[in-house]
PDB file of N, CA and C in Angstrom:
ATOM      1  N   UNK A   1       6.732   5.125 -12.496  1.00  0.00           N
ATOM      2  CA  UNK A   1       7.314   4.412 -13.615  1.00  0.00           C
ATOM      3  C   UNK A   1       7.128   2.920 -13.403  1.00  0.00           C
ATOM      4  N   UNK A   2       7.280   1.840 -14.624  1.00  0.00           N
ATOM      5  CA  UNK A   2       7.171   0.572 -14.489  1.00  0.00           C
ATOM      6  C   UNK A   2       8.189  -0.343 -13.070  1.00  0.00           C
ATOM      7  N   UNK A   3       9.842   0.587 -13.402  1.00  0.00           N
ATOM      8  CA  UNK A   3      10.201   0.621 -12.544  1.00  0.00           C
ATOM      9  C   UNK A   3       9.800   0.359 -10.772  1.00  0.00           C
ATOM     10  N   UNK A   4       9.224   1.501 -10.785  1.00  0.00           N
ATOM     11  CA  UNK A   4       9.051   2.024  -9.330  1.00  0.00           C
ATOM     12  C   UNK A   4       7.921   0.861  -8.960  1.00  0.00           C
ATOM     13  N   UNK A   5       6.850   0.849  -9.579  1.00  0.00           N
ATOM     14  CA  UNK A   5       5.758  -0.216  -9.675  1.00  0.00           C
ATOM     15  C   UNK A   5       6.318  -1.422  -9.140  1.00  0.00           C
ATOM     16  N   UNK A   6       7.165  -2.036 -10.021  1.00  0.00           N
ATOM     17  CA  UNK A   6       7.636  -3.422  -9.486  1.00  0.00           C
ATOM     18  C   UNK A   6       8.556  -3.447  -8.278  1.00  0.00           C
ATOM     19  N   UNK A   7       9.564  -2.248  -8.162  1.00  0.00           N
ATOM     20  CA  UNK A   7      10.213  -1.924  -6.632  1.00  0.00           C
ATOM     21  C   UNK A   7       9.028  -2.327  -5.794  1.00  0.00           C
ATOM     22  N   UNK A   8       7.832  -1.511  -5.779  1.00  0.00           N
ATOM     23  CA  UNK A   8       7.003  -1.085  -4.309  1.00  0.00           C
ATOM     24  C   UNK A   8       6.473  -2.320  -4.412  1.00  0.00           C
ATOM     25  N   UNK A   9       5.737  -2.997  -5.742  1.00  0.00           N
ATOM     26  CA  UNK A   9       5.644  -4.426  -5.308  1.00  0.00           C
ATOM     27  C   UNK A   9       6.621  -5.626  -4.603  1.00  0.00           C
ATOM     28  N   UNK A  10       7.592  -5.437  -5.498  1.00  0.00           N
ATOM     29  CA  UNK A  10       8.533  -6.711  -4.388  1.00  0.00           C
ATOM     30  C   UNK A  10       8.856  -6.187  -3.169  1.00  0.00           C
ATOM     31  N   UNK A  11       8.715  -4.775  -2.697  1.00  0.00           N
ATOM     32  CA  UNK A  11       8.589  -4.672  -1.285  1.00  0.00           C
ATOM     33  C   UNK A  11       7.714  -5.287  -0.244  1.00  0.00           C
ATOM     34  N   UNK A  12       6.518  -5.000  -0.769  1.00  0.00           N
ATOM     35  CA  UNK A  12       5.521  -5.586  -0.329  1.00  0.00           C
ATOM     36  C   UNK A  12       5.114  -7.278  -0.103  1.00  0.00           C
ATOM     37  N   UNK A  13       5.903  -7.797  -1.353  1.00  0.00           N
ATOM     38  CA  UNK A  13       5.852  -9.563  -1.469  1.00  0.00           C
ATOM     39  C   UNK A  13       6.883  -9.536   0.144  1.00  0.00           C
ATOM     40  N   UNK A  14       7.467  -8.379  -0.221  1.00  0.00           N
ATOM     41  CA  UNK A  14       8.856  -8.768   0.984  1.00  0.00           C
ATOM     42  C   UNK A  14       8.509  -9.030   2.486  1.00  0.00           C
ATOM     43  N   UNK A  15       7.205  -8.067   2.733  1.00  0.00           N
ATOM     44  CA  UNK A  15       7.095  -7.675   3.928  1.00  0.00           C
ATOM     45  C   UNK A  15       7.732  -6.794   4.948  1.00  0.00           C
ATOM     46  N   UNK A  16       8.435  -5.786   4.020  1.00  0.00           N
ATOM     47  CA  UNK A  16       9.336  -5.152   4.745  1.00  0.00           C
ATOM     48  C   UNK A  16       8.724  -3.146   4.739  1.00  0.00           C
ATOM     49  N   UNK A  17       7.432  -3.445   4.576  1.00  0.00           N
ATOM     50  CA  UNK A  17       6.472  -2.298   4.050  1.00  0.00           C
ATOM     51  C   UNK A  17       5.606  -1.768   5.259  1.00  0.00           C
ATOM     52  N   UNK A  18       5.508  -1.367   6.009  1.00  0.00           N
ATOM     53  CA  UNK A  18       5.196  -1.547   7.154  1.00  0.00           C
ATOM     54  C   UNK A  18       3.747  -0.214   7.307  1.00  0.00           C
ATOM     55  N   UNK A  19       4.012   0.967   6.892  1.00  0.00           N
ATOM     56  CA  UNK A  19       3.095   1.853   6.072  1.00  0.00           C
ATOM     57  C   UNK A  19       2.514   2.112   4.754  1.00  0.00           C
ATOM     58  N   UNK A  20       1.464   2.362   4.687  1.00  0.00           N
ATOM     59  CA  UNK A  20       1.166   2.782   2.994  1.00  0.00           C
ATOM     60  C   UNK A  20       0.639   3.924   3.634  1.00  0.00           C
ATOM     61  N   UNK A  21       0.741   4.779   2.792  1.00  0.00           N
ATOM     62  CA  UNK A  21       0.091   6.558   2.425  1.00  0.00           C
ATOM     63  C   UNK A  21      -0.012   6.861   1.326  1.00  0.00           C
ATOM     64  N   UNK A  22      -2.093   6.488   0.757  1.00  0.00           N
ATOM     65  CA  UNK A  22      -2.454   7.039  -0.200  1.00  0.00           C
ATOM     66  C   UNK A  22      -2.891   7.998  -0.320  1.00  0.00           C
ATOM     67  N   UNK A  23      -2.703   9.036  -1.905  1.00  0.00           N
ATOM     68  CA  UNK A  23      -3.278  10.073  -1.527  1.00  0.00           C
ATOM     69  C   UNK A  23      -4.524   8.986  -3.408  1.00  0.00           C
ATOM     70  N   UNK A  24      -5.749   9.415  -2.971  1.00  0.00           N
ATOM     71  CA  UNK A  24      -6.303   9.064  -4.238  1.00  0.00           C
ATOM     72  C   UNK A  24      -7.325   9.772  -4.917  1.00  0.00           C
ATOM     73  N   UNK A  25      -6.733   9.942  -6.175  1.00  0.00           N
ATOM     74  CA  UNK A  25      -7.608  11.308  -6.856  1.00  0.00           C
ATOM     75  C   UNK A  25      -8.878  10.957  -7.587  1.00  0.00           C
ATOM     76  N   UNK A  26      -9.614  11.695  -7.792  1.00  0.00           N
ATOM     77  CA  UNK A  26     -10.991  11.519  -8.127  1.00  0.00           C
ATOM     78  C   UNK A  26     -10.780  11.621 -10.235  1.00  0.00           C
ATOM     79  N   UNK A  27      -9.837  10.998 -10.703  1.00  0.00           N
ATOM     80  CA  UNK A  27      -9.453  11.373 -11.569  1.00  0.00           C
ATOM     81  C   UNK A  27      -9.312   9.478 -12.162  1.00  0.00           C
ATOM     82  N   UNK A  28      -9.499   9.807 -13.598  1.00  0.00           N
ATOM     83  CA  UNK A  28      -8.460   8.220 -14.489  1.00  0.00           C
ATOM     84  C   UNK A  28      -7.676   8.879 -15.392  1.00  0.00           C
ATOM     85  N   UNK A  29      -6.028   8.147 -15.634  1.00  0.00           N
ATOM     86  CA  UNK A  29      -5.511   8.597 -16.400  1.00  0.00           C
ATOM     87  C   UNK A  29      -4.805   7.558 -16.950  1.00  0.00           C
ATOM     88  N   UNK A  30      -4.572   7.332 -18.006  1.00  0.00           N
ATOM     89  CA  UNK A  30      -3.816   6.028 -18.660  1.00  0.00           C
ATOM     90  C   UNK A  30      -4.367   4.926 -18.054  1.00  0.00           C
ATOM     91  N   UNK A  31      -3.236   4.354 -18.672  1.00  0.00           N
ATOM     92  CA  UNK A  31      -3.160   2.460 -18.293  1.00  0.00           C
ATOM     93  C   UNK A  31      -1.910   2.418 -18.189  1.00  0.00           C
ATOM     94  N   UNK A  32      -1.447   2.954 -16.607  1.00  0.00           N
ATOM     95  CA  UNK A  32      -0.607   2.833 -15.526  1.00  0.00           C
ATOM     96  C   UNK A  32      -0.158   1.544 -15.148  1.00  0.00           C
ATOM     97  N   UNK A  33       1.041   1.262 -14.713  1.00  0.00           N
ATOM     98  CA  UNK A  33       1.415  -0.336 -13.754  1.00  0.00           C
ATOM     99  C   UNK A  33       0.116  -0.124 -12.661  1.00  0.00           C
ATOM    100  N   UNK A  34      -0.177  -1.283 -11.925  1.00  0.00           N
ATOM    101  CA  UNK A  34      -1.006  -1.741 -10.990  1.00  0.00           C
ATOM    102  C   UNK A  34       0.077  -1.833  -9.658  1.00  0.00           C
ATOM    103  N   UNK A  35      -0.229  -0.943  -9.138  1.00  0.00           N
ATOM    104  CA  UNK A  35       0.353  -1.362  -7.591  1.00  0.00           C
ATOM    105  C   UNK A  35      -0.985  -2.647  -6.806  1.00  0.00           C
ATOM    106  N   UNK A  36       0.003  -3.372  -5.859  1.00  0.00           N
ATOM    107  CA  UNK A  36      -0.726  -4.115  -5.419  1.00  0.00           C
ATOM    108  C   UNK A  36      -0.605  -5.116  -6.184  1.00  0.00           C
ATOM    109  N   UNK A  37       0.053  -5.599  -6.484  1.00  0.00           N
ATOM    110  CA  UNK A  37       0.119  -7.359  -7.372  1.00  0.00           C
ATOM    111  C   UNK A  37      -0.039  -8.102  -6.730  1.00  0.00           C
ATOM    112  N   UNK A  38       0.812  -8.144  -5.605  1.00  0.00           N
ATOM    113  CA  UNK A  38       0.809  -9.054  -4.428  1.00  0.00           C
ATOM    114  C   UNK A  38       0.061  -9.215  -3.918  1.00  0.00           C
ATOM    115  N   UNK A  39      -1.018 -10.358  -3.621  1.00  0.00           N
ATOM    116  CA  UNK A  39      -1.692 -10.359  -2.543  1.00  0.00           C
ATOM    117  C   UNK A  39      -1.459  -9.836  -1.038  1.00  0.00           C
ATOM    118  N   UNK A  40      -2.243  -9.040  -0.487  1.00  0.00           N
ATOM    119  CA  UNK A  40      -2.313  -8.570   0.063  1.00  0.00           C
ATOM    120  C   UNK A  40      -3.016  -9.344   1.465  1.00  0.00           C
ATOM    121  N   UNK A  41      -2.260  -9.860   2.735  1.00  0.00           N
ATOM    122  CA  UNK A  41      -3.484 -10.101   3.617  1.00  0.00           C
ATOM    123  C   UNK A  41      -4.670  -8.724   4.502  1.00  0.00           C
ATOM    124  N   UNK A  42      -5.643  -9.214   4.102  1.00  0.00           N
ATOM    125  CA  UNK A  42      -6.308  -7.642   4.734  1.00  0.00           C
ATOM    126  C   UNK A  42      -6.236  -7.791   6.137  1.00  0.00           C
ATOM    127  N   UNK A  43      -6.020  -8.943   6.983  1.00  0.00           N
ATOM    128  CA  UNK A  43      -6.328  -8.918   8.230  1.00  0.00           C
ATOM    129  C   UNK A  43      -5.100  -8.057   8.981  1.00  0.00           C
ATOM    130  N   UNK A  44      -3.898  -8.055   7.985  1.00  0.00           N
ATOM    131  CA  UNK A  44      -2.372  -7.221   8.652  1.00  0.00           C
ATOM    132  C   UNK A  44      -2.278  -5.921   8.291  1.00  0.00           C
ATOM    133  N   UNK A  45      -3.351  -5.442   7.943  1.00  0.00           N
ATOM    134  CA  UNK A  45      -3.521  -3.674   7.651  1.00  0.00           C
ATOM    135  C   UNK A  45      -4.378  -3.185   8.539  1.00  0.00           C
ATOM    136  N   UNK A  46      -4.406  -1.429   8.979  1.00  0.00           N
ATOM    137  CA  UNK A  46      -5.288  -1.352   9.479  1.00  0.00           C
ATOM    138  C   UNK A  46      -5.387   0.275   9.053  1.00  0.00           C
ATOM    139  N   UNK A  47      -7.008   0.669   8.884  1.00  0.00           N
ATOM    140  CA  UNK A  47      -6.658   2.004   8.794  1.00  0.00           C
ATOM    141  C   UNK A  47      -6.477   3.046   9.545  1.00  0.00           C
ATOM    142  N   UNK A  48      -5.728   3.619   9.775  1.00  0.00           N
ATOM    143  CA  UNK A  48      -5.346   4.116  11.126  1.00  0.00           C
ATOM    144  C   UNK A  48      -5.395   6.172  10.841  1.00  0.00           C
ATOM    145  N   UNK A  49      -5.220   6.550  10.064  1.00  0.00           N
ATOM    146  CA  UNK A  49      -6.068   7.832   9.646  1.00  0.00           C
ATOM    147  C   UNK A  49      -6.917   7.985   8.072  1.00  0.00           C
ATOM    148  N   UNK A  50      -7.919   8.470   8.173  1.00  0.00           N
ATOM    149  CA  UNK A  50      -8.221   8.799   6.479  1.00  0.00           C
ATOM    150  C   UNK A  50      -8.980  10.020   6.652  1.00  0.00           C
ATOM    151  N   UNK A  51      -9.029  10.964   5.462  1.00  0.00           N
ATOM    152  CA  UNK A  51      -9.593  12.352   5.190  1.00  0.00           C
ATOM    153  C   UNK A  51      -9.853  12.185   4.554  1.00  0.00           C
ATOM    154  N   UNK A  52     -11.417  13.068   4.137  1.00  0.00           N
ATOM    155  CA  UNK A  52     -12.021  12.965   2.262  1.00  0.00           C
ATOM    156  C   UNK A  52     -11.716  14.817   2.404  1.00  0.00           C
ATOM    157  N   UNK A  53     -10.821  14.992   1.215  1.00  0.00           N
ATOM    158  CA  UNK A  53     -11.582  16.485   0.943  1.00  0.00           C
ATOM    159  C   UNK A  53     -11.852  17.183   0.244  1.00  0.00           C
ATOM    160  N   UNK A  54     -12.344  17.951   0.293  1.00  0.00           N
ATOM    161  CA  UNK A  54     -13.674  18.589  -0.630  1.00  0.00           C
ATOM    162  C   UNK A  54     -13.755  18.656  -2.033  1.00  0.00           C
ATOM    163  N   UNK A  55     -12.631  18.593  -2.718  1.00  0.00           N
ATOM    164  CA  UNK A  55     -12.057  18.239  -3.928  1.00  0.00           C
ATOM    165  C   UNK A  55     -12.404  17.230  -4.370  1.00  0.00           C
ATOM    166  N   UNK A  56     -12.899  16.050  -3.181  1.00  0.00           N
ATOM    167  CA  UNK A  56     -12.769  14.239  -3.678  1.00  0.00           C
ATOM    168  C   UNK A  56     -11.565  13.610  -3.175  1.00  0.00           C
ATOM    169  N   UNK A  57     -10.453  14.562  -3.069  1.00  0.00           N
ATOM    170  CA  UNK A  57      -8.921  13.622  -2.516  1.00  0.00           C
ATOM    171  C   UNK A  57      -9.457  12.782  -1.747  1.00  0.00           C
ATOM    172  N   UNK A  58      -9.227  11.543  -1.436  1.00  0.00           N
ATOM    173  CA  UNK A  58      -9.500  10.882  -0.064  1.00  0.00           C
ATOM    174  C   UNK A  58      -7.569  10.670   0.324  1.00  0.00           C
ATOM    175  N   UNK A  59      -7.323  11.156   1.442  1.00  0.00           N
ATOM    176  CA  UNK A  59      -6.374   9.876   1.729  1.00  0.00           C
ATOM    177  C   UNK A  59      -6.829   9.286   3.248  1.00  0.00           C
ATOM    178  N   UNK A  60      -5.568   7.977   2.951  1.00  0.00           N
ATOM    179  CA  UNK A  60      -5.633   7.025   3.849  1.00  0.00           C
ATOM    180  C   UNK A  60      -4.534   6.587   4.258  1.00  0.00           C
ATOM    181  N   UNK A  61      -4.090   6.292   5.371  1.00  0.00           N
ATOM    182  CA  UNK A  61      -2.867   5.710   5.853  1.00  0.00           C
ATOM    183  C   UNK A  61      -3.162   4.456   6.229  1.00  0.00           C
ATOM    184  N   UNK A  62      -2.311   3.423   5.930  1.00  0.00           N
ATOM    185  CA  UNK A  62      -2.618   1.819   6.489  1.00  0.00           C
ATOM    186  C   UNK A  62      -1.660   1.623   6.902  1.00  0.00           C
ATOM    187  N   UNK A  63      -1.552   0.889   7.927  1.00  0.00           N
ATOM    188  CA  UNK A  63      -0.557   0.500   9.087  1.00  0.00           C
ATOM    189  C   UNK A  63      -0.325  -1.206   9.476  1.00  0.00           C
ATOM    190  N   UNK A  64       0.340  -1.477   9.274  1.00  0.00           N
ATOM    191  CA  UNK A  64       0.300  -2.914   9.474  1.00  0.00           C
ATOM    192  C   UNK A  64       1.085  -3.283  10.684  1.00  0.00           C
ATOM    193  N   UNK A  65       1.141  -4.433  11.834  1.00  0.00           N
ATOM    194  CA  UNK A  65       1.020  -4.371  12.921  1.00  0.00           C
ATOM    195  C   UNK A  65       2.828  -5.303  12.315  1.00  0.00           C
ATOM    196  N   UNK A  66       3.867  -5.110  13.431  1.00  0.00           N
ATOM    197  CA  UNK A  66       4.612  -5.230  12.969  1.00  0.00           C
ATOM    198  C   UNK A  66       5.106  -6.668  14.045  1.00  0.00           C
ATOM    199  N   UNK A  67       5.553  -8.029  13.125  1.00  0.00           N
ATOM    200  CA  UNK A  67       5.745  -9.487  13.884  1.00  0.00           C
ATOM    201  C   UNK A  67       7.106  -9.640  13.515  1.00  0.00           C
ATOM    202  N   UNK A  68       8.038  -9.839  14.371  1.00  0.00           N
ATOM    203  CA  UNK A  68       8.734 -10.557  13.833  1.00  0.00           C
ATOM    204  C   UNK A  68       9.232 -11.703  13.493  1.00  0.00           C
ATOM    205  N   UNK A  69      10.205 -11.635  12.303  1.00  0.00           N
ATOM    206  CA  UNK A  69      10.347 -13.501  11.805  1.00  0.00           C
ATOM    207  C   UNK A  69      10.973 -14.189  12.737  1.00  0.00           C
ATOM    208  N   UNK A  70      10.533 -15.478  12.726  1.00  0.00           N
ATOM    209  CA  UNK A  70      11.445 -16.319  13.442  1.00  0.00           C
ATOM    210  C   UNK A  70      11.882 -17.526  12.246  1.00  0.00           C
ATOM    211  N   UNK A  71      13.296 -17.797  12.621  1.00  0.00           N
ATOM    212  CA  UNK A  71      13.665 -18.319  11.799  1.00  0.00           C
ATOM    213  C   UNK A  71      14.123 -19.972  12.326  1.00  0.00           C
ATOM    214  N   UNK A  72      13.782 -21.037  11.908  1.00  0.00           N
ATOM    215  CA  UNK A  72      13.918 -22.610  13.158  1.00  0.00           C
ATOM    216  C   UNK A  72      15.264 -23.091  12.142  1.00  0.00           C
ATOM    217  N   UNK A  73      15.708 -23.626  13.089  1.00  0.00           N
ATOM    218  CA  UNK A  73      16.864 -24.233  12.145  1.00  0.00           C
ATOM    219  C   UNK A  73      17.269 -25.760  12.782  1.00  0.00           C
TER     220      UNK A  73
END
């Protein structure tokens, strides 16, 4: 839902997202919300399993390496 869309995005602006698990179908359907609004840095992902299968499914798991904030005051 539009909903959910903008949740998983401001998660992501958040940095508090630490896995993604796509599953992605060999399919188009509508004109869906866009996950991914946020820029994304690619250098803090990594792919850490993916399967294609035979169907076309691919998934992929991305993993991002986890820093924590420091905060100066």
């Amino acid at each position: 839902t539009p909903r959910t869309a903008d949740f998983i995005n401001g998660m992501l602006r958040m940095r508090v997202v630490d896995e993604i698990i796509l599953y992605m179908l060999p399919q188009i359907a509508g004109t869906g919300r866009h996950f991914f609004q946020s820029a994304l840095p690619q250098d803090e992902w990594e792919v850490v399993k993916h399967k294609l299968y035979g169907d076309g499914v691919v998934f992929t798991v991305y993993r991002r390496e986890w820093k924590p904030t420091v905060f100066i005051k």
